[in-house]
PDB file of N, CA and C in Angstrom:
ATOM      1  N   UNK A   1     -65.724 -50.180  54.414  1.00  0.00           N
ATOM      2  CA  UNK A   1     -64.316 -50.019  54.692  1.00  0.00           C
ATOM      3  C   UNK A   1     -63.983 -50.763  55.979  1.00  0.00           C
ATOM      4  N   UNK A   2     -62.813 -51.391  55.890  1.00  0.00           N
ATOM      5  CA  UNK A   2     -62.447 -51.743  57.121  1.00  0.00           C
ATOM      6  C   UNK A   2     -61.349 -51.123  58.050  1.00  0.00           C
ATOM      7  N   UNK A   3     -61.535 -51.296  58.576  1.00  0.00           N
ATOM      8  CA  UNK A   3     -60.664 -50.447  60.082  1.00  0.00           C
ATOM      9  C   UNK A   3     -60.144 -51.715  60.968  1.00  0.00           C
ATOM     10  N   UNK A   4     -58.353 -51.543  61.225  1.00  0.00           N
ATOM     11  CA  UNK A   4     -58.086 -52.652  61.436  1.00  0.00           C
ATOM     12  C   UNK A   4     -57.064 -51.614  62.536  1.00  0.00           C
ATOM     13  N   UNK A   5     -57.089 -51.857  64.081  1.00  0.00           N
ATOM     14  CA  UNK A   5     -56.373 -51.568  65.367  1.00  0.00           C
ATOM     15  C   UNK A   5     -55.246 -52.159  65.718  1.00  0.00           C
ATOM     16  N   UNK A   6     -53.853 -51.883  66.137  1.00  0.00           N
ATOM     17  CA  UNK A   6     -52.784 -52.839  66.220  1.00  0.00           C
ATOM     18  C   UNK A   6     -52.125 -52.110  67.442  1.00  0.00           C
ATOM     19  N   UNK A   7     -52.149 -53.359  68.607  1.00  0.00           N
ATOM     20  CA  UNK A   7     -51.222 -52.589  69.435  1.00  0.00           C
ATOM     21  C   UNK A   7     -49.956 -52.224  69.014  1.00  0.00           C
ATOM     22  N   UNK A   8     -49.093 -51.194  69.246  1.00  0.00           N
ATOM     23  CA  UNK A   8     -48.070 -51.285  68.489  1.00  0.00           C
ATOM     24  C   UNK A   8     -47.231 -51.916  69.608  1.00  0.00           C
ATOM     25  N   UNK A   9     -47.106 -51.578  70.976  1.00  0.00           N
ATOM     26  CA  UNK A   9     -46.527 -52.219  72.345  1.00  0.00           C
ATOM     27  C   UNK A   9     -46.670 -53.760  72.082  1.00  0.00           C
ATOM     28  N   UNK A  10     -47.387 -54.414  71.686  1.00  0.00           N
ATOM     29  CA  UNK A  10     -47.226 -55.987  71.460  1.00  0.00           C
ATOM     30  C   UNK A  10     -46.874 -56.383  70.331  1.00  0.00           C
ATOM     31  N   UNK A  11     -46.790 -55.444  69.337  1.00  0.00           N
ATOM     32  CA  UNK A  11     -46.126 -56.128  68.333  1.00  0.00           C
ATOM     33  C   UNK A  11     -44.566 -56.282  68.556  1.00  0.00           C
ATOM     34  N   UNK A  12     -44.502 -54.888  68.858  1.00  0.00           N
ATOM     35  CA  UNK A  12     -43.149 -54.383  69.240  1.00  0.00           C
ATOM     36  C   UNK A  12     -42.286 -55.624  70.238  1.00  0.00           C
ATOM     37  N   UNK A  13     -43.207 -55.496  71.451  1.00  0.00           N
ATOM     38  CA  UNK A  13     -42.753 -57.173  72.367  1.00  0.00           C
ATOM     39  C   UNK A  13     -42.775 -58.329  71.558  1.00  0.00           C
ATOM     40  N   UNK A  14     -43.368 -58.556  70.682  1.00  0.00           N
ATOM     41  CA  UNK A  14     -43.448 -60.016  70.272  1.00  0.00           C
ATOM     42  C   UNK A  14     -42.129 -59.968  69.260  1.00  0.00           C
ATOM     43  N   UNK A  15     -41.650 -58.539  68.297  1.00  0.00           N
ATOM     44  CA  UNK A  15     -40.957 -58.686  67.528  1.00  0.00           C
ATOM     45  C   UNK A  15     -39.231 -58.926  68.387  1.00  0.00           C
ATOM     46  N   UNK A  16     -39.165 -58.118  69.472  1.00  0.00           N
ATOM     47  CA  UNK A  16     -38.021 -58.205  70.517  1.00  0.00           C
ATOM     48  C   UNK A  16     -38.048 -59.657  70.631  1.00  0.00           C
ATOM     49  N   UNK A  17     -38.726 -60.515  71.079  1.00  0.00           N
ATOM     50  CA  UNK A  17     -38.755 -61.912  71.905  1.00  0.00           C
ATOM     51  C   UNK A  17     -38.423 -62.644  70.545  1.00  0.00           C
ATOM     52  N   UNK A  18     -38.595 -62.413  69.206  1.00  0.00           N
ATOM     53  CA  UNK A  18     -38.006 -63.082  68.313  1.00  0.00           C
ATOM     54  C   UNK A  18     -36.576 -63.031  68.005  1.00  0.00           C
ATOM     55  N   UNK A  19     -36.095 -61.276  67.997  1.00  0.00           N
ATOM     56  CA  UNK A  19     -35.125 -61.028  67.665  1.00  0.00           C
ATOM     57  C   UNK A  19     -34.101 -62.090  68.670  1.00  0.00           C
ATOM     58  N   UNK A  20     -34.269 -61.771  69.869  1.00  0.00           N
ATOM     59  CA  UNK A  20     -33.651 -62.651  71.099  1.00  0.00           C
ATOM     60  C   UNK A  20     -33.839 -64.021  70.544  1.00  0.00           C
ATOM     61  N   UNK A  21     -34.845 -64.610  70.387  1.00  0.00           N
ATOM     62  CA  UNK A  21     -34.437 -65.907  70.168  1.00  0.00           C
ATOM     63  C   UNK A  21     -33.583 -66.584  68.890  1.00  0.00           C
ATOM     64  N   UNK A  22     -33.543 -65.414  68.105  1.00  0.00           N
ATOM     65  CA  UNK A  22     -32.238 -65.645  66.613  1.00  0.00           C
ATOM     66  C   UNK A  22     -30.859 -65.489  67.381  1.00  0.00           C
ATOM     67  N   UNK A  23     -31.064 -64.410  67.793  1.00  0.00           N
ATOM     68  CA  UNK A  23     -29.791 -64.045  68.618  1.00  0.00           C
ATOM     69  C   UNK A  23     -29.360 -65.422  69.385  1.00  0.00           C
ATOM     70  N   UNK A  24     -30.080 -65.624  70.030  1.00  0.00           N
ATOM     71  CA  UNK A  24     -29.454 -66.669  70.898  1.00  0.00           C
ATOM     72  C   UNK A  24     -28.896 -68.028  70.053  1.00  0.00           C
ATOM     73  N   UNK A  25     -29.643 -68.101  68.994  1.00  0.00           N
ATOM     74  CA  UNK A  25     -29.602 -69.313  67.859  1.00  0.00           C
ATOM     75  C   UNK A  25     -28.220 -69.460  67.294  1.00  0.00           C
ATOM     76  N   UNK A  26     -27.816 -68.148  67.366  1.00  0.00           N
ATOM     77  CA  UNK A  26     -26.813 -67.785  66.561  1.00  0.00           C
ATOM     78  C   UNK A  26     -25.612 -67.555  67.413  1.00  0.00           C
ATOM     79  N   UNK A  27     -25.320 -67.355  68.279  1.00  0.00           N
ATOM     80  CA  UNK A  27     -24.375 -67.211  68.954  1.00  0.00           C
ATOM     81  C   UNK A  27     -24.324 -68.569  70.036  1.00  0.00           C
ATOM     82  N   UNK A  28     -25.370 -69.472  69.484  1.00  0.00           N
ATOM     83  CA  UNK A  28     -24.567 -70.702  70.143  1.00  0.00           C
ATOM     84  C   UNK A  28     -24.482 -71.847  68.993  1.00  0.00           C
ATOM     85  N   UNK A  29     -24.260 -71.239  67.361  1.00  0.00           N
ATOM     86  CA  UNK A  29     -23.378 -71.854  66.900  1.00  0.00           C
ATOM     87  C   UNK A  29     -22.159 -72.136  66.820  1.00  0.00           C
ATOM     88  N   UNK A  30     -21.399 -72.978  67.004  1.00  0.00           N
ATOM     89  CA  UNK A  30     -19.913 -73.310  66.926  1.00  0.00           C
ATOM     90  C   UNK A  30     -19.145 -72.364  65.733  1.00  0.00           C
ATOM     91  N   UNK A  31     -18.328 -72.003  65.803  1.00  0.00           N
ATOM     92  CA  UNK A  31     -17.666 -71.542  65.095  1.00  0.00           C
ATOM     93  C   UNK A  31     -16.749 -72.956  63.707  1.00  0.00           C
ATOM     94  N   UNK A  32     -16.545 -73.957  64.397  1.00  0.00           N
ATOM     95  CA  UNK A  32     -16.342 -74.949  63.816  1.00  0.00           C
ATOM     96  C   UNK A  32     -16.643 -76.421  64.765  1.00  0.00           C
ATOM     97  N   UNK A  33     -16.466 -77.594  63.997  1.00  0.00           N
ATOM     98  CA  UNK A  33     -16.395 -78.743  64.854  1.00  0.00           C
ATOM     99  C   UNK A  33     -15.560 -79.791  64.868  1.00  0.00           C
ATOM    100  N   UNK A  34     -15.488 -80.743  65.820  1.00  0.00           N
ATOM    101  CA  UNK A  34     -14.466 -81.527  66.266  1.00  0.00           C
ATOM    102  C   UNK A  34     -14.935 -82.797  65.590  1.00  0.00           C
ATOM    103  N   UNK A  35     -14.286 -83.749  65.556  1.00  0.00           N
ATOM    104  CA  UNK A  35     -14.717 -84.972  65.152  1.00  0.00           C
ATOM    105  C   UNK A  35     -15.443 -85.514  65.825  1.00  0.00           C
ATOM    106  N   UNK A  36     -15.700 -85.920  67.319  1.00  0.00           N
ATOM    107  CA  UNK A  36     -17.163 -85.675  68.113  1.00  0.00           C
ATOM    108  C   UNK A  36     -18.464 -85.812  67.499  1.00  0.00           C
ATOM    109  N   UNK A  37     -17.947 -83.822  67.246  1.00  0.00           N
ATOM    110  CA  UNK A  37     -19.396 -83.293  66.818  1.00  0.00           C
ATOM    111  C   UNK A  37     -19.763 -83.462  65.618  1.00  0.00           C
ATOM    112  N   UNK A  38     -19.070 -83.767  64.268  1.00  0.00           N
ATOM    113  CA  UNK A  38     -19.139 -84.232  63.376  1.00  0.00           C
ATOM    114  C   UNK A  38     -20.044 -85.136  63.322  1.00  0.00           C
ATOM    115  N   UNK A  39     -19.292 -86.362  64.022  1.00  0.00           N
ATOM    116  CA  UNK A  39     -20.078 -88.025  64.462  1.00  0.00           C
ATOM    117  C   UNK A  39     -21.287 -87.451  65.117  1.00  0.00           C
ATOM    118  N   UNK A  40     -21.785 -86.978  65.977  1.00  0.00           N
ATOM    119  CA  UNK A  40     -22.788 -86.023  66.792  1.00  0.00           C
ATOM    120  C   UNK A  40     -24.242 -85.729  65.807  1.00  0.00           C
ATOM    121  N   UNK A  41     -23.443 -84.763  64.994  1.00  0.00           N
ATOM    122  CA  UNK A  41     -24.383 -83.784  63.812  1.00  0.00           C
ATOM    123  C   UNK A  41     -25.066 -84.739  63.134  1.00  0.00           C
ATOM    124  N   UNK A  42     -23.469 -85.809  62.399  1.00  0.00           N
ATOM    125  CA  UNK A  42     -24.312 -86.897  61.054  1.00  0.00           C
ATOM    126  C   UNK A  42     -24.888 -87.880  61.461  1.00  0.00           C
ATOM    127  N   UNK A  43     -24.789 -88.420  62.595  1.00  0.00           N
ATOM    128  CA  UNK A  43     -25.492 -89.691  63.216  1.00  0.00           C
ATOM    129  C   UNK A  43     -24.708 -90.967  62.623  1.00  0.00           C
ATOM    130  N   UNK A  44     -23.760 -90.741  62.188  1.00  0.00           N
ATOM    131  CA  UNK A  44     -22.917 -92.032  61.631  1.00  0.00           C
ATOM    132  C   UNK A  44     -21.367 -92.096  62.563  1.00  0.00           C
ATOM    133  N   UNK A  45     -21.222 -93.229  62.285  1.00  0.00           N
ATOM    134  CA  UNK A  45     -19.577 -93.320  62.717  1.00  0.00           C
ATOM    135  C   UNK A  45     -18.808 -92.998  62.179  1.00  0.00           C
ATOM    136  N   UNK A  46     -17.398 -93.154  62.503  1.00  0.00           N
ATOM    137  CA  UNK A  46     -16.120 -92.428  61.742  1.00  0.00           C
ATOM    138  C   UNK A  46     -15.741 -93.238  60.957  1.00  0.00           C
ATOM    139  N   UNK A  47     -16.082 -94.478  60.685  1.00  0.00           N
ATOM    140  CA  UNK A  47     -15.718 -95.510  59.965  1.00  0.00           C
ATOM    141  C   UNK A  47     -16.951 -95.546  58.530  1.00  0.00           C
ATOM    142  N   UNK A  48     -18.399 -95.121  58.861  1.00  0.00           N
ATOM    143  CA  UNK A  48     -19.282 -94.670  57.926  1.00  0.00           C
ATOM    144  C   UNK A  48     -18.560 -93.227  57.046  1.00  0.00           C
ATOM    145  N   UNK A  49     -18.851 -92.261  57.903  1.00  0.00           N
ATOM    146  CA  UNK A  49     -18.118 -90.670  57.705  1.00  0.00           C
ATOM    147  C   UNK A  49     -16.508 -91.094  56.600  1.00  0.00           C
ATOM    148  N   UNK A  50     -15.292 -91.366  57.211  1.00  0.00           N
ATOM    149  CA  UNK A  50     -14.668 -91.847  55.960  1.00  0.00           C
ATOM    150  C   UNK A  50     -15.180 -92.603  54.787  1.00  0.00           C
ATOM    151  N   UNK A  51     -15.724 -93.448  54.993  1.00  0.00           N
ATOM    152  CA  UNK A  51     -16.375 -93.879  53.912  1.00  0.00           C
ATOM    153  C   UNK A  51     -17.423 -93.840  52.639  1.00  0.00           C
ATOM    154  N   UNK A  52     -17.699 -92.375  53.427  1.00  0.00           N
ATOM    155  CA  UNK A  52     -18.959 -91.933  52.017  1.00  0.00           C
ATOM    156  C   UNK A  52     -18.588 -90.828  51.670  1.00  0.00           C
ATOM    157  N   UNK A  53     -17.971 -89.618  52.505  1.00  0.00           N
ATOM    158  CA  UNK A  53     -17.656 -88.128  52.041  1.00  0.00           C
ATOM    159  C   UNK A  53     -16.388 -87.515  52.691  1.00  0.00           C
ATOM    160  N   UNK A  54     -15.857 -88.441  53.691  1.00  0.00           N
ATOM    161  CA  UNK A  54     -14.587 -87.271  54.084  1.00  0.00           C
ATOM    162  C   UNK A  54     -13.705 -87.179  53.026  1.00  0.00           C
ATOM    163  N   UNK A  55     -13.085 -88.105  52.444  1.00  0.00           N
ATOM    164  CA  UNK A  55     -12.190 -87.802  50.967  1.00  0.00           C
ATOM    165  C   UNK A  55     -13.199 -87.410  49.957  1.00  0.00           C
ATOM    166  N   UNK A  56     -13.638 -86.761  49.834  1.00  0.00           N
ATOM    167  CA  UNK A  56     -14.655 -85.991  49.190  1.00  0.00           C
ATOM    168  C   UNK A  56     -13.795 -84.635  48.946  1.00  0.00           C
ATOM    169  N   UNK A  57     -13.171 -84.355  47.772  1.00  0.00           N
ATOM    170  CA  UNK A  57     -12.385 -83.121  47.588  1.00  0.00           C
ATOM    171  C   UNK A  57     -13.540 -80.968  48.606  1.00  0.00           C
ATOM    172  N   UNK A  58     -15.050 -81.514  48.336  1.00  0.00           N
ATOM    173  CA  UNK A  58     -15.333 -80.214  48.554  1.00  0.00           C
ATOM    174  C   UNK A  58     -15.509 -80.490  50.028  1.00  0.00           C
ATOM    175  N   UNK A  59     -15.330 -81.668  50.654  1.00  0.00           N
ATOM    176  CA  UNK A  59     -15.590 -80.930  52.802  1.00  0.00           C
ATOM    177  C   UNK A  59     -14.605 -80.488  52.815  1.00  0.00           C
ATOM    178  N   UNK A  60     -14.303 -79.504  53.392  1.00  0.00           N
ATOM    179  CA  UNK A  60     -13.616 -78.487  53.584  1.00  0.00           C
ATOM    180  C   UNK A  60     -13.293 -79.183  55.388  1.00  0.00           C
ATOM    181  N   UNK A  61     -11.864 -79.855  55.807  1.00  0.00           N
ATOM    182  CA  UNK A  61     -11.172 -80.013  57.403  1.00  0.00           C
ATOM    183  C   UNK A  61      -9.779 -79.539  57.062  1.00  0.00           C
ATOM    184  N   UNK A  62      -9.449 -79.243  58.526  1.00  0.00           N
ATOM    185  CA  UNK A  62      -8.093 -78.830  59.071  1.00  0.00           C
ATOM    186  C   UNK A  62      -7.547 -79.714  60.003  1.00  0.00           C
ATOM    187  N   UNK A  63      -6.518 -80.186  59.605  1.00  0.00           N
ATOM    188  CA  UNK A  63      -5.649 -81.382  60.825  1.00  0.00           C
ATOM    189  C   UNK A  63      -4.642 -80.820  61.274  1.00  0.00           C
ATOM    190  N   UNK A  64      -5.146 -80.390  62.987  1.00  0.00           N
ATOM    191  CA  UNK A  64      -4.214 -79.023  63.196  1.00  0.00           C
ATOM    192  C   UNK A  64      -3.581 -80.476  64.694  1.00  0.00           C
ATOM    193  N   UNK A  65      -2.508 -80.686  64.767  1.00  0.00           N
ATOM    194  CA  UNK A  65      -1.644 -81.485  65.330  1.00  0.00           C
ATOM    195  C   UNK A  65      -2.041 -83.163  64.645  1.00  0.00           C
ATOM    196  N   UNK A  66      -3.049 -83.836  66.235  1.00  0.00           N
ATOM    197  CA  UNK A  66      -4.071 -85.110  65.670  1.00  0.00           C
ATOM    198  C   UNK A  66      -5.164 -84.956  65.356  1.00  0.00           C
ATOM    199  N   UNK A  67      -5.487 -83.745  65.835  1.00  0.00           N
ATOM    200  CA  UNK A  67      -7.051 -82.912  65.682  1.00  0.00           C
ATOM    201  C   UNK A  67      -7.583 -82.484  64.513  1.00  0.00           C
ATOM    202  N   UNK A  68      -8.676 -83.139  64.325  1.00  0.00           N
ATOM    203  CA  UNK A  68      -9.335 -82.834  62.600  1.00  0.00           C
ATOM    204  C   UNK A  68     -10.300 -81.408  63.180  1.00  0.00           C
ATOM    205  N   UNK A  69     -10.365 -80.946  62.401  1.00  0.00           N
ATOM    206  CA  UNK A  69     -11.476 -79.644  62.782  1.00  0.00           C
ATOM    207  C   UNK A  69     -12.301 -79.331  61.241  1.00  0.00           C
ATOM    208  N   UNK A  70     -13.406 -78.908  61.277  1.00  0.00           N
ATOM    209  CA  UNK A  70     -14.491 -78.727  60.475  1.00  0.00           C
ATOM    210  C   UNK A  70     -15.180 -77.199  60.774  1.00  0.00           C
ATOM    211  N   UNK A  71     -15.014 -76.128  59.695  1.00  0.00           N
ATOM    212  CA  UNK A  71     -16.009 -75.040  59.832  1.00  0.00           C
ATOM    213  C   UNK A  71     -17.353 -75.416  59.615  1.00  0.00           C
ATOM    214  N   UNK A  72     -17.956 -75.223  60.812  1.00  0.00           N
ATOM    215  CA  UNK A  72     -18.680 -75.404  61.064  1.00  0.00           C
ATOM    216  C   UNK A  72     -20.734 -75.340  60.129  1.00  0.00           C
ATOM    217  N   UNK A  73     -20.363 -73.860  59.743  1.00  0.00           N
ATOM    218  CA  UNK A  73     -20.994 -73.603  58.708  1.00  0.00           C
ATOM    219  C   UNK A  73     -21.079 -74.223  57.274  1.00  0.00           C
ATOM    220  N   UNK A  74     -19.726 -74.530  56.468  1.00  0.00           N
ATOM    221  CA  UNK A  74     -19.463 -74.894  55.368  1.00  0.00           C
ATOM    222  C   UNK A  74     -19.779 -76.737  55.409  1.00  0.00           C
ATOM    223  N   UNK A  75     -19.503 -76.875  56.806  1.00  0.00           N
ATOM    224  CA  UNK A  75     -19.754 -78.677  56.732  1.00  0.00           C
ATOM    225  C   UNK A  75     -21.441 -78.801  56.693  1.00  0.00           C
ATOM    226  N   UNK A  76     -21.805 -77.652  57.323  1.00  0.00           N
ATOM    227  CA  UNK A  76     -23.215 -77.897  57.306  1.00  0.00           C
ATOM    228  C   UNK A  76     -23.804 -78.266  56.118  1.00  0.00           C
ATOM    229  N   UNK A  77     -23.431 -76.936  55.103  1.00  0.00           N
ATOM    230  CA  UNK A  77     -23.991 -76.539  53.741  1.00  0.00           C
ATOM    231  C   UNK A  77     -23.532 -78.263  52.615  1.00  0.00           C
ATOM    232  N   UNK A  78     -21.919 -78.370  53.695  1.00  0.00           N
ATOM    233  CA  UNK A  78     -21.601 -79.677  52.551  1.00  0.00           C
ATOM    234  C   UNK A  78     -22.832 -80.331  52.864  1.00  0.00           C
ATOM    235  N   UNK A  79     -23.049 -80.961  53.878  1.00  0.00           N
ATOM    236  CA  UNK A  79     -23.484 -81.992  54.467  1.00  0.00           C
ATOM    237  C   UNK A  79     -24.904 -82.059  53.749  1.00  0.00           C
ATOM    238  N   UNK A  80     -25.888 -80.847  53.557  1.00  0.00           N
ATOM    239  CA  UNK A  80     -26.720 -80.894  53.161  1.00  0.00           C
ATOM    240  C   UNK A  80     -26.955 -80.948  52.155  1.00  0.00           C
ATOM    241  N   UNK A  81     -26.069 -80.499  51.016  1.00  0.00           N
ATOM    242  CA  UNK A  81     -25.617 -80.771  49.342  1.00  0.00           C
ATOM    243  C   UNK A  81     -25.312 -82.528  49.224  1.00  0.00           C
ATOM    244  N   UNK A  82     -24.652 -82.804  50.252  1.00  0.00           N
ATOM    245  CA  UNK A  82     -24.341 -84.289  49.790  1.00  0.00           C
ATOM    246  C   UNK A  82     -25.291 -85.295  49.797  1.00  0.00           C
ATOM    247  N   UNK A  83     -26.547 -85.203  51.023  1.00  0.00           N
ATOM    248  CA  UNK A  83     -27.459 -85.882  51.158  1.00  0.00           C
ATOM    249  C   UNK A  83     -28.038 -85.576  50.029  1.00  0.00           C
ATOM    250  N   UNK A  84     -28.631 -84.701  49.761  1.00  0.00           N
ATOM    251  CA  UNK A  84     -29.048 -84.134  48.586  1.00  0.00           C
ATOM    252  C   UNK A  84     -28.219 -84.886  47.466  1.00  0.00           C
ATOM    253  N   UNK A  85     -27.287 -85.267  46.698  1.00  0.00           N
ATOM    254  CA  UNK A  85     -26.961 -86.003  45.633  1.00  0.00           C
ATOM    255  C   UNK A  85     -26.721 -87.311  46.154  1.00  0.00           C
ATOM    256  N   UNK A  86     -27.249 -88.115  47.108  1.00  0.00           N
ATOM    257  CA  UNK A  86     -27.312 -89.176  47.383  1.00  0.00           C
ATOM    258  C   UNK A  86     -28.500 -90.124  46.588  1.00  0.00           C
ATOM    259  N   UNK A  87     -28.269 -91.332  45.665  1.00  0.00           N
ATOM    260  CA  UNK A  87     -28.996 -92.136  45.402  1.00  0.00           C
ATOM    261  C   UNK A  87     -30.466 -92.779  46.217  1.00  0.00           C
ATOM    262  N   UNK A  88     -31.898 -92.284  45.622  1.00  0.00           N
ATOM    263  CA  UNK A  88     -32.496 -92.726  46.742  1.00  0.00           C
ATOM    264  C   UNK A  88     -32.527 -94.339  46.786  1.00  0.00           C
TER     265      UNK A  88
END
């Protein structure tokens, strides 16, 4: 038989120091993004970016005066669906 010992005090610490580091992950996501951060995120220009997916009926922006804005989350999920049906 085996017999197996577990601090429970270090698990316990190691599981805290994770929780904190989601936490922190997560609360310094943007709530949405700017055209900037857009250009920022995809590594392309705004002249690429129009040209392959912003008229793309499913990205989801808001043109609130001159300001384009992007939820942040949903551009992600686009962003990663679109690469994903990209021709290799």
């Amino acid at each position: 038989m085996l017999t197996i010992q577990i601090d429970e005090e270090k698990v316990m610490k190691i599981c805290r120091e994770r929780i904190s580091e989601l936490v922190k992950e997560v609360e310094g996501e943007y709530v949405f993004w700017d055209t900037p951060e857009l250009k920022k995120r995809t590594c392309m220009s705004w002249n690429t970016i129009q040209a392959t997916f912003f008229y793309d009926p499913r990205f989801v922006k808001r043109k609130i005066g001159s300001k384009w804005y992007y939820p942040a989350r949903e551009t992600r999920a686009f962003l990663v669906q679109w690469l994903l049906e990209q021709p290799l």
